[in-house]
C-alpha atoms as a PDB file:
ATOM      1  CA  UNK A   1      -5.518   3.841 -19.658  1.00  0.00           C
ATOM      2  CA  UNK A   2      -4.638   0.944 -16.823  1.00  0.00           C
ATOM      3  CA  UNK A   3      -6.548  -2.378 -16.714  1.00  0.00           C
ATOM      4  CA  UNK A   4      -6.183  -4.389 -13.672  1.00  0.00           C
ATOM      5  CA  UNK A   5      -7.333  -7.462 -12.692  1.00  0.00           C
ATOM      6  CA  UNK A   6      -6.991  -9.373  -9.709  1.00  0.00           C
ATOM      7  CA  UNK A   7      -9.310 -12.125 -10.179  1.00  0.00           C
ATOM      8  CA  UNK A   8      -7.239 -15.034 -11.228  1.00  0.00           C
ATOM      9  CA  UNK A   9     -10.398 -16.940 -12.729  1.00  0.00           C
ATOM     10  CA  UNK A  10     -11.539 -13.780 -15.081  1.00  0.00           C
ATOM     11  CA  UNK A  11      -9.549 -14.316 -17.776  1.00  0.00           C
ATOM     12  CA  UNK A  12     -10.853 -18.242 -17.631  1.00  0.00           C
ATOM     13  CA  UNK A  13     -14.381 -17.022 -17.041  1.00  0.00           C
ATOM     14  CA  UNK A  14     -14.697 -14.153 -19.657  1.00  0.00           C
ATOM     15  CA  UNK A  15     -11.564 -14.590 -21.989  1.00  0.00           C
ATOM     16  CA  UNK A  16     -12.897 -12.301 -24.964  1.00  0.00           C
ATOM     17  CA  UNK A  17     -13.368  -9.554 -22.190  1.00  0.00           C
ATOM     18  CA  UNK A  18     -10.001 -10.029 -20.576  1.00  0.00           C
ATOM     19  CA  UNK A  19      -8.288 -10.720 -23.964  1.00  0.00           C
ATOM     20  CA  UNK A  20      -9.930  -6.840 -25.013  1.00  0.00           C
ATOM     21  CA  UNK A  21      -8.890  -4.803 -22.266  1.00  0.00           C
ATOM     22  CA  UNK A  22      -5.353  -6.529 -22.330  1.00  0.00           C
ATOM     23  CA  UNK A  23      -4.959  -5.253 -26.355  1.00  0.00           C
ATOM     24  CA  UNK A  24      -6.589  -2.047 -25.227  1.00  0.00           C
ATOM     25  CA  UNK A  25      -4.825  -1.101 -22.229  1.00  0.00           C
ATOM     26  CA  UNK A  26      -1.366   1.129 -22.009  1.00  0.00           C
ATOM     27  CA  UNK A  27      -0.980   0.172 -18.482  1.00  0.00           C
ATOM     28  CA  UNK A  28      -1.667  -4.226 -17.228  1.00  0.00           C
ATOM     29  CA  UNK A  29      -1.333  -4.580 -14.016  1.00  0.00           C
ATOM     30  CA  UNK A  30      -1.581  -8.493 -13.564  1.00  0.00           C
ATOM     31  CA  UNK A  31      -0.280 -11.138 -11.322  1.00  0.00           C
ATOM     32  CA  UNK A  32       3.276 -12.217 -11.809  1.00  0.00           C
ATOM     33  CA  UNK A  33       2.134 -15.649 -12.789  1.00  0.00           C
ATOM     34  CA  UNK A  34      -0.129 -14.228 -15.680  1.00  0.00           C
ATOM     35  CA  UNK A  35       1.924 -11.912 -17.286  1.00  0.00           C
ATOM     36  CA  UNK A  36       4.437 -15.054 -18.282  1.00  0.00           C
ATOM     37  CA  UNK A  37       1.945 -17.001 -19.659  1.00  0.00           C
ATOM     38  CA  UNK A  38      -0.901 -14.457 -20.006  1.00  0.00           C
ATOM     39  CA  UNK A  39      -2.494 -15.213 -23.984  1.00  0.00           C
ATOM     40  CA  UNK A  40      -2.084 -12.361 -25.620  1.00  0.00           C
ATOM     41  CA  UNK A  41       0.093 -10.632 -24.478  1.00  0.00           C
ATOM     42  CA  UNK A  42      -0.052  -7.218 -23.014  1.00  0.00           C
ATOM     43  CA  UNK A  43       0.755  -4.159 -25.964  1.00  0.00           C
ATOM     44  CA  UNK A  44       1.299  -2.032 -23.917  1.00  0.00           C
ATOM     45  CA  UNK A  45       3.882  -1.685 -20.496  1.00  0.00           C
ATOM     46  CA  UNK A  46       3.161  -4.401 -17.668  1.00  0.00           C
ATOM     47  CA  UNK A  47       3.308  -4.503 -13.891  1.00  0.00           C
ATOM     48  CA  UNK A  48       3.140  -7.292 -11.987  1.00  0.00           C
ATOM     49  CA  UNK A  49       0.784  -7.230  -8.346  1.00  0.00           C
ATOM     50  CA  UNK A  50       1.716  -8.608  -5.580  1.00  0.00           C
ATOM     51  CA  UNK A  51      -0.391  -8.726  -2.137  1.00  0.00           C
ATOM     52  CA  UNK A  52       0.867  -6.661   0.912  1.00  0.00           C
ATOM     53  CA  UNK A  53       3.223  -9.092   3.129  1.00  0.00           C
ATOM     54  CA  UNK A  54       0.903 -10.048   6.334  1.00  0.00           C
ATOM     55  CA  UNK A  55       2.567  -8.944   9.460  1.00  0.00           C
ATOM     56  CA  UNK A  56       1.802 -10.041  13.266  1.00  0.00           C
ATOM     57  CA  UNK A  57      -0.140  -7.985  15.360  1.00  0.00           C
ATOM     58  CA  UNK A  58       3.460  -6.828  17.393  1.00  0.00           C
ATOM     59  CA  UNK A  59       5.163  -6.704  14.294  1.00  0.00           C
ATOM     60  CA  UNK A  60       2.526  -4.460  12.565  1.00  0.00           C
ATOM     61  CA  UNK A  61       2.607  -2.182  15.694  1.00  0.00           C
ATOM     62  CA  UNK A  62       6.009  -1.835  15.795  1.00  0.00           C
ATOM     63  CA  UNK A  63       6.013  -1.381  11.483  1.00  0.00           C
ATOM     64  CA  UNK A  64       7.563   2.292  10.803  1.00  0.00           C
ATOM     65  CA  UNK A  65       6.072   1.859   7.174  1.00  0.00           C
ATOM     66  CA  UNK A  66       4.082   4.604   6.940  1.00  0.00           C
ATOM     67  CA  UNK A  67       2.782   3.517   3.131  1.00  0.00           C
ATOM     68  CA  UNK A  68       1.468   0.216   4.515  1.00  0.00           C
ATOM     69  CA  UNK A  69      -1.954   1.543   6.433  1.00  0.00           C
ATOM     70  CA  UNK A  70      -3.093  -1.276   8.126  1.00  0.00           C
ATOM     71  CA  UNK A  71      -5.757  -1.988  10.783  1.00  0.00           C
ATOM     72  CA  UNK A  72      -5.097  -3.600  14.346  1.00  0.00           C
ATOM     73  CA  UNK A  73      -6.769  -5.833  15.574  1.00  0.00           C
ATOM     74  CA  UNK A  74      -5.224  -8.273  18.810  1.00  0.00           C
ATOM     75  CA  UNK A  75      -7.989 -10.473  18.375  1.00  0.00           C
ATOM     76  CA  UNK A  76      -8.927 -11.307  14.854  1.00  0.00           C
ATOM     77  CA  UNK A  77      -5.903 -12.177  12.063  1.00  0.00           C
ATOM     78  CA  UNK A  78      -8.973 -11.372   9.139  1.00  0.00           C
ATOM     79  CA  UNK A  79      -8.375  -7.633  10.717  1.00  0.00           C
ATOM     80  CA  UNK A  80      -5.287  -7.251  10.253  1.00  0.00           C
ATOM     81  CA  UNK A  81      -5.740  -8.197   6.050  1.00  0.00           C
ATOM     82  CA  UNK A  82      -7.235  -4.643   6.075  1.00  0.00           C
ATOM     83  CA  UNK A  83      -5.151  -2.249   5.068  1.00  0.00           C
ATOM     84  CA  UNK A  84      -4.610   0.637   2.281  1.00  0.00           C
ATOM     85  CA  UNK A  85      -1.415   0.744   0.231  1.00  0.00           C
ATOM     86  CA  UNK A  86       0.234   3.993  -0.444  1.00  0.00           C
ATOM     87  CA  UNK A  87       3.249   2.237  -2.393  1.00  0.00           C
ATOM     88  CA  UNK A  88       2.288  -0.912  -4.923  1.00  0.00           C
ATOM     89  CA  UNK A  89       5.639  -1.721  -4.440  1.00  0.00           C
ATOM     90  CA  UNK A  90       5.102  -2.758  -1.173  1.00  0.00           C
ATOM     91  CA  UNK A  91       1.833  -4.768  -2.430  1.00  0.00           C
ATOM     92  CA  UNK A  92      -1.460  -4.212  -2.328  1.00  0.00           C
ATOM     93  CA  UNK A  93      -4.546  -5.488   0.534  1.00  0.00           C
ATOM     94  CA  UNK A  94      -7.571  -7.030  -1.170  1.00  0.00           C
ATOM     95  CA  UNK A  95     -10.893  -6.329  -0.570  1.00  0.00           C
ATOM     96  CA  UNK A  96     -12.614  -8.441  -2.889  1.00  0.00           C
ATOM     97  CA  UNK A  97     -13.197  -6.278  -5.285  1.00  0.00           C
ATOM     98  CA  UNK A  98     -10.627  -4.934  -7.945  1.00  0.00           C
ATOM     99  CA  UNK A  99     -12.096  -1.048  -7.426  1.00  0.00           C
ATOM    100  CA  UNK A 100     -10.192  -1.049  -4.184  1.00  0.00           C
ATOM    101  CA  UNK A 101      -7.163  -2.114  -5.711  1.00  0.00           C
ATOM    102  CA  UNK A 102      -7.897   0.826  -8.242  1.00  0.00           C
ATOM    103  CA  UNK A 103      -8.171   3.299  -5.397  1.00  0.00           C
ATOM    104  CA  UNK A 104      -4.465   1.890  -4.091  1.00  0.00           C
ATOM    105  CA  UNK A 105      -3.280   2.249  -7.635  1.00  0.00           C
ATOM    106  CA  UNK A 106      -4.469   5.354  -8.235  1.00  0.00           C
ATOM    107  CA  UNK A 107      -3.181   7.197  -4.815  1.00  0.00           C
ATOM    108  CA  UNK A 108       0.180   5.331  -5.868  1.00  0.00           C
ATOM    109  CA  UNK A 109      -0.203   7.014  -9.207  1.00  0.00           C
ATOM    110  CA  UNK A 110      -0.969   9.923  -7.674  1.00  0.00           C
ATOM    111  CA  UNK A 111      -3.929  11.638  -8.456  1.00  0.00           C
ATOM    112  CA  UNK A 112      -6.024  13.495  -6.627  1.00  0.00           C
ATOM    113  CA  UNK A 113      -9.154  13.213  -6.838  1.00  0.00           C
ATOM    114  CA  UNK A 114     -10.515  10.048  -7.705  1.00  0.00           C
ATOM    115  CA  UNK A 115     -14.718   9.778  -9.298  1.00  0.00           C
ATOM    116  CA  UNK A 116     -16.077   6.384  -8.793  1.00  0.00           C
ATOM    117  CA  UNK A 117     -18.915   5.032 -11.767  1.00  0.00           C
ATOM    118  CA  UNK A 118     -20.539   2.259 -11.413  1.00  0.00           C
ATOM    119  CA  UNK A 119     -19.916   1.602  -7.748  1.00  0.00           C
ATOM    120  CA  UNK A 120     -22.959   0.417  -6.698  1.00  0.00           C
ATOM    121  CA  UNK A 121     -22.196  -2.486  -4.623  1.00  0.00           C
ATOM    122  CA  UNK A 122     -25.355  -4.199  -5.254  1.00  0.00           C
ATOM    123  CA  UNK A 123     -24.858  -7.964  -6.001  1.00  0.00           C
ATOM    124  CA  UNK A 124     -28.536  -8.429  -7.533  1.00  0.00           C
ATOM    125  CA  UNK A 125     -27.962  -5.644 -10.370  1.00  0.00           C
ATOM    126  CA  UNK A 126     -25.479  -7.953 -11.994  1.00  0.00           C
ATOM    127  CA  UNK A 127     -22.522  -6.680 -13.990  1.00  0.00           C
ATOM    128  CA  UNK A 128     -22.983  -4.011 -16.917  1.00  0.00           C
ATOM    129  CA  UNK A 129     -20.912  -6.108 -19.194  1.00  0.00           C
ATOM    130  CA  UNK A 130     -23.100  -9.392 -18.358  1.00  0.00           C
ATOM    131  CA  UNK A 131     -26.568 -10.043 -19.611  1.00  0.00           C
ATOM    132  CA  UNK A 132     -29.233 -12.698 -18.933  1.00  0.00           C
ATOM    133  CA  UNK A 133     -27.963 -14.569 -21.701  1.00  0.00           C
ATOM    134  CA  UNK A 134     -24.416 -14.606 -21.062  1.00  0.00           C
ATOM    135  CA  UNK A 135     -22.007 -16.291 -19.243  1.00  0.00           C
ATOM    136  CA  UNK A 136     -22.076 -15.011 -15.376  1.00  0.00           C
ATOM    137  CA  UNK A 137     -19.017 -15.309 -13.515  1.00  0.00           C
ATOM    138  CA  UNK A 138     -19.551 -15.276  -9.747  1.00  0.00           C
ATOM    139  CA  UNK A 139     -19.913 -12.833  -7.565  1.00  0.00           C
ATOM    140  CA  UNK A 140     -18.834 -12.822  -3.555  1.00  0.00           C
ATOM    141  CA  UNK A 141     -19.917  -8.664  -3.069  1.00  0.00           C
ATOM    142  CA  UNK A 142     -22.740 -10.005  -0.320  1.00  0.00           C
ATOM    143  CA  UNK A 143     -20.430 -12.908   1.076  1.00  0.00           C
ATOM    144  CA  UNK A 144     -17.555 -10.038   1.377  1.00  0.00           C
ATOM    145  CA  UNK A 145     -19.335  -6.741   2.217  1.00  0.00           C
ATOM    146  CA  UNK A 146     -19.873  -6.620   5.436  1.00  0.00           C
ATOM    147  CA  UNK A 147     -16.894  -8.266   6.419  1.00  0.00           C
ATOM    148  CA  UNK A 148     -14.024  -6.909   3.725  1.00  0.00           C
ATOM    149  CA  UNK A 149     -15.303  -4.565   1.497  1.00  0.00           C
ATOM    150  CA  UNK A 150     -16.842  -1.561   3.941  1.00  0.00           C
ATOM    151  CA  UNK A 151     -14.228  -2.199   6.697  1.00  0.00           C
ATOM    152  CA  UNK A 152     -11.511  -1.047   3.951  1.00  0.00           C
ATOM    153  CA  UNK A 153     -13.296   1.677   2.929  1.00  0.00           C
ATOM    154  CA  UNK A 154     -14.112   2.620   6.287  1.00  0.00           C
ATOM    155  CA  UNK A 155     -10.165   2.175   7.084  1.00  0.00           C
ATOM    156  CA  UNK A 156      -9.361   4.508   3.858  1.00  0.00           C
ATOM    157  CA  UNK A 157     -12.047   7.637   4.621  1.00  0.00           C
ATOM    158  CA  UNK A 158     -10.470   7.646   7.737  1.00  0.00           C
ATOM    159  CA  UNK A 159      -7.009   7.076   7.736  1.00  0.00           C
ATOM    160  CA  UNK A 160      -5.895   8.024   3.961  1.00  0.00           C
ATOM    161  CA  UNK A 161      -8.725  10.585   2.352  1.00  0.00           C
ATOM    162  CA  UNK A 162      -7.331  13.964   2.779  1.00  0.00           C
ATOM    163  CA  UNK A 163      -7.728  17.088   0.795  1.00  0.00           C
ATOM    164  CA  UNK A 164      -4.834  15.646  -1.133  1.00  0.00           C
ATOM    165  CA  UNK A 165      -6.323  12.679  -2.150  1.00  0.00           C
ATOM    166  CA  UNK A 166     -10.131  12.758  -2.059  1.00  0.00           C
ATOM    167  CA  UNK A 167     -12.662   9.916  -3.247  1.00  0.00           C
ATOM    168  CA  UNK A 168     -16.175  10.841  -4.226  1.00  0.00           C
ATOM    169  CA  UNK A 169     -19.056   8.260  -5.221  1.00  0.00           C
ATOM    170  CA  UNK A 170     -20.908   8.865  -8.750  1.00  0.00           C
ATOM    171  CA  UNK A 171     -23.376   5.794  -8.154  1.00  0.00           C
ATOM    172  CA  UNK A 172     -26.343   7.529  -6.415  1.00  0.00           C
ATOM    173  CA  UNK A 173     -27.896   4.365  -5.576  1.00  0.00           C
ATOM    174  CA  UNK A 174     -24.901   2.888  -3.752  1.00  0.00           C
ATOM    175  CA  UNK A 175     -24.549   0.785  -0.938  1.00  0.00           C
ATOM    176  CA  UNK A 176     -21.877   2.169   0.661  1.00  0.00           C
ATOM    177  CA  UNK A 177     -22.793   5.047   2.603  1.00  0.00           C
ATOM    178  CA  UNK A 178     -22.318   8.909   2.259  1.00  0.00           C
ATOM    179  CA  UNK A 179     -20.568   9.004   5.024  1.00  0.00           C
ATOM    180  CA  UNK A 180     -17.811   6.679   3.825  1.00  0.00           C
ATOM    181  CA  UNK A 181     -17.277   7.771   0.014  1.00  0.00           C
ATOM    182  CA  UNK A 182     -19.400  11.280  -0.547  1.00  0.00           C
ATOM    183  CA  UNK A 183     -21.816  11.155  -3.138  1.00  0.00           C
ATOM    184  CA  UNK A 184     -21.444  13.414  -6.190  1.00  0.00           C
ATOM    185  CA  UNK A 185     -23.974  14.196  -9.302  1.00  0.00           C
ATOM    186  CA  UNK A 186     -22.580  14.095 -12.624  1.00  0.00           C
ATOM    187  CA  UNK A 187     -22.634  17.300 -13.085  1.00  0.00           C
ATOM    188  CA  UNK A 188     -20.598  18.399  -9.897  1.00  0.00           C
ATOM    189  CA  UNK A 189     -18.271  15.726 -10.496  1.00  0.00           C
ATOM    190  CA  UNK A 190     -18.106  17.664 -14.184  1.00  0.00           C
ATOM    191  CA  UNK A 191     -17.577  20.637 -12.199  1.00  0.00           C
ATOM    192  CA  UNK A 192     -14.916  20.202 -10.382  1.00  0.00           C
ATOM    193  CA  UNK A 193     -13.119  18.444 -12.622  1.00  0.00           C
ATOM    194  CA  UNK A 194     -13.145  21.672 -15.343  1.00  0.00           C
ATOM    195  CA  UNK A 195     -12.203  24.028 -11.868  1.00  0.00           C
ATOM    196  CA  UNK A 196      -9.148  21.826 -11.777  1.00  0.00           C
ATOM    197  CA  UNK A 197      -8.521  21.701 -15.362  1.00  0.00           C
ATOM    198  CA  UNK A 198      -9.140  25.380 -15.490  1.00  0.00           C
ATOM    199  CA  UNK A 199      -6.472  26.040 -12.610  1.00  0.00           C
ATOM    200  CA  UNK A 200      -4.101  23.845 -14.034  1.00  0.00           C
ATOM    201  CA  UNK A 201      -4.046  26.308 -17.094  1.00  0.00           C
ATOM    202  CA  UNK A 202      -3.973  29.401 -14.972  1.00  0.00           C
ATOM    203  CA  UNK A 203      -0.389  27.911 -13.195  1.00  0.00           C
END
């Protein structure tokens, strides 16, 4: 199992939460920061993140860093933040919200095939781990959507999805459209992930 977080105010915001999944987790992946004063600390091994380094518009052209997938833009520097990382040691690009960082993490890792739950995108539905009653910490996925959060997915169905690293959408209700991550049932999602078991054992 690998927690990450890259909200700096979670653990603040929802410290039983943060404090579970730390004691929980094999795998932390945490700012540098945290990890040396992070309370508890992590059981299991710890990585630290780091953001992608921001490069000019010439100097991201001329960039023969294939790991780094950025987007170009001559006109607008909040562009050129958009990007997919193929290599965490290199950094990651923020989206504002961790599950992109997940998706860098887990092409880094590298898997597959990669089933998304719970990615709804839909601000107004709230958090499954919040209730009316709790604590809310806040939420940015309408301030960020239109300008962060689809461009980088757009950038990653295009430029990174292949058929060795595919992405597929579990939240039928999403916001983010077909066309960007593919939606998949349950069941197919169960499907294909016994054919791949199931050829696994057959090698």
């Amino acid at each position: 199992m690998f927690y990450v977080c890259s909200d700096r105010d979670f653990p603040n915001q929802q410290p039983e939460l943060f404090a579970a999944a730390i004691r929980g987790s094999e795998n932390v992946g945490l700012w540098e920061d945290q990890l040396t004063s992070c309370v508890p600390q992590p059981s299991g091994r710890a990585y630290a993140l780091k953001k992608s380094p921001r490069l000019s518009t010439v100097a991201a052209l001329c960039s023969r860093e294939d790991a780094l997938v950025r987007k170009l833009s001559l006109w607008s520097n909040r562009s050129r933040d958009i990007g997919f990382s193929k290599n965490l040691e290199l950094g990651f690009f923020d989206a504002r919200t961790v599950m992109y960082l997940a998706l860098q993490l887990a092409y880094h890792l590298g898997f597959e095939s990669v089933f998304l739950v719970g990615f709804d995108m839909n601000q107004s539905a709230g958090r499954f781990y919040e209730s009316s009653t709790d604590a809310c910490s806040p939420c940015g996925l309408d301030q960020h959507y239109e300008s962060r959060i689809l461009p980088s997915l757009e950038l990653m169905s295009k430029h990174v999805v292949c058929s060795k690293f595919q992405v597929f959408n579990l939240s039928d209700r999403s916001r983010v459209p077909h066309e960007v991550i593919p939606k998949l049932s349950i069941d197919d999602a169960r499907h294909r992930i016994s054919a791949a078991r199931d050829n696994v054992i057959q090698r």
